[in-house]
Protein backbone atom coordinates (compact mmCIF):
# COMPACT_ATOMS: atom_id res chain seq x y z
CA UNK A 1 -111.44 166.14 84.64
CA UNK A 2 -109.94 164.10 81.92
CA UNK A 3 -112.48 162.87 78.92
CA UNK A 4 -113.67 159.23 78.34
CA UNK A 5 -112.73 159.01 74.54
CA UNK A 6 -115.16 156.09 74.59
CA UNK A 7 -117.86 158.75 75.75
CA UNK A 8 -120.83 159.51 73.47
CA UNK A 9 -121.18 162.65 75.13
CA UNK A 10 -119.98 165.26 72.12
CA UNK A 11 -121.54 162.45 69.69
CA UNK A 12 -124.76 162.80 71.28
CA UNK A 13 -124.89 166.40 71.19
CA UNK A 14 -124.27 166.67 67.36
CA UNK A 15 -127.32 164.08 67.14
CA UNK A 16 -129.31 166.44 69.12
CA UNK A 17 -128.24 169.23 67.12
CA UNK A 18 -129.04 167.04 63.95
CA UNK A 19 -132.16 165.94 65.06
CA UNK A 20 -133.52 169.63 66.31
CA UNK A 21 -132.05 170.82 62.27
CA UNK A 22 -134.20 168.24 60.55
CA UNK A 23 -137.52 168.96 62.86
CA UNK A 24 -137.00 172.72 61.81
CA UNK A 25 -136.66 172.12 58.14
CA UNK A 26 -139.87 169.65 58.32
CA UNK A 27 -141.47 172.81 59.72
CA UNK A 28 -140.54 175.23 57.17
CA UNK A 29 -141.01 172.41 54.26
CA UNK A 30 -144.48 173.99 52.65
CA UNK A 31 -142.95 175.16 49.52
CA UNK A 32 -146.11 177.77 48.90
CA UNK A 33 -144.09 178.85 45.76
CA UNK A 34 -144.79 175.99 44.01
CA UNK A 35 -147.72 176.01 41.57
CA UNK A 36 -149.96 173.95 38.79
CA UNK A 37 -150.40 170.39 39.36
CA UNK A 38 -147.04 170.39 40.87
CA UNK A 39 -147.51 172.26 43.17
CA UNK A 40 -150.98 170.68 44.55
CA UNK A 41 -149.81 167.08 44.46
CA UNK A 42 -146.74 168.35 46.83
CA UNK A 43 -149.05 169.76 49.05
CA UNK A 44 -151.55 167.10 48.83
CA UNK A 45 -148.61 164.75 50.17
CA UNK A 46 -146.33 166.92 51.96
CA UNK A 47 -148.16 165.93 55.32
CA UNK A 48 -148.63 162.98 54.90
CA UNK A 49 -144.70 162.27 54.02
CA UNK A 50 -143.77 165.07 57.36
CA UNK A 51 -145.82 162.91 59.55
CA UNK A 52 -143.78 159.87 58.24
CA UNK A 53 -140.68 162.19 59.04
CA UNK A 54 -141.50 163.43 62.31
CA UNK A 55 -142.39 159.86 63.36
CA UNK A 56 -138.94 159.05 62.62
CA UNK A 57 -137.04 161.64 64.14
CA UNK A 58 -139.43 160.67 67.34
CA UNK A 59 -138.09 157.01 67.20
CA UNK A 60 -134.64 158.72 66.94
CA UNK A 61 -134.97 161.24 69.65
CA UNK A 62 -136.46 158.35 72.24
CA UNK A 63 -133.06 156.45 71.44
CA UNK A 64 -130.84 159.20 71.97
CA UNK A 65 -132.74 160.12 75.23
CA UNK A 66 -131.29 156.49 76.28
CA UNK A 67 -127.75 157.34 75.85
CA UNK A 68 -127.00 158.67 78.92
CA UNK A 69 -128.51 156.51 80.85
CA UNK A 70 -126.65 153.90 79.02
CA UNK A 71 -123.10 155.65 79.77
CA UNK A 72 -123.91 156.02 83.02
CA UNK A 73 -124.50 151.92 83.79
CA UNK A 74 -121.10 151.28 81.58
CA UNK A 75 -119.17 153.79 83.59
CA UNK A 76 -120.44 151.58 87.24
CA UNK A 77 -119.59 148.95 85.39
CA UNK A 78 -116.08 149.84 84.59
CA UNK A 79 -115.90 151.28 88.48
CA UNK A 80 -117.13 148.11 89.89
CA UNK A 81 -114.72 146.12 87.85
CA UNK A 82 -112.20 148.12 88.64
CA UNK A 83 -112.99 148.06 92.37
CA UNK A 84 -113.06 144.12 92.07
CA UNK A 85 -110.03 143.90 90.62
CA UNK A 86 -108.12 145.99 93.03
CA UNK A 87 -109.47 143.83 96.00
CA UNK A 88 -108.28 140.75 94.12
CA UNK A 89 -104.64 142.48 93.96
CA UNK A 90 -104.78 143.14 97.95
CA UNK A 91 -106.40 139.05 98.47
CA UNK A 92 -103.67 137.73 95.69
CA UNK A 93 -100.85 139.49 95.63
CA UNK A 94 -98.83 136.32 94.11
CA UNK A 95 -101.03 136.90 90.92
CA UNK A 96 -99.98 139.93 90.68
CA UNK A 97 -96.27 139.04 90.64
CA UNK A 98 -96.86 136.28 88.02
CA UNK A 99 -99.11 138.94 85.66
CA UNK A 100 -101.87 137.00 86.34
CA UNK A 101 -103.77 140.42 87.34
């Protein structure tokens, strides 16, 4: 099988990877070290700001869930195209002699 360069395919799964990375760090992001005033005001926002996050990273997953479905239309695309434009060699062949293809 030879690879579509054009392909988001190893793109995609880097995002995924990215995008599973960042919901595990917003997980582990409680910093109970932390103390004083500090230490409360982080906490007192932290969820608010991981909601914000995770709301994010949703929007971002829902795209990336598109992509294939995305390559897949582009790649009928190109193999309808292609199909039309070998018919039109077999109707014209004088087109194809003049480069017109």
């Amino acid at each position: 099988m030879i690879l579509d360069p054009t392909s988001p395919g190893l793109s995609l799964h880097a995002a995924q990877g990215l995008v599973d990375g960042l919901r595990g760090v917003l997980a582990g992001a409680t910093c109970p070290q932390w103390t004083g005033v500090g230490g409360d005001s982080y906490r007192a926002r932290c969820g608010e700001v991981v909601a914000g996050a995770q709301a994010v990273l949703d929007q971002i997953q829902q795209a990336l869930d598109l992509v294939p479905a995305f390559d897949a239309e582009r790649t009928q695309g190109l193999a309808r195209s292609l199909a039309e434009s070998a018919e039109s060699a077999v109707l014209h062949p004088e087109l194809v002699m003049l480069g017109a293809w």
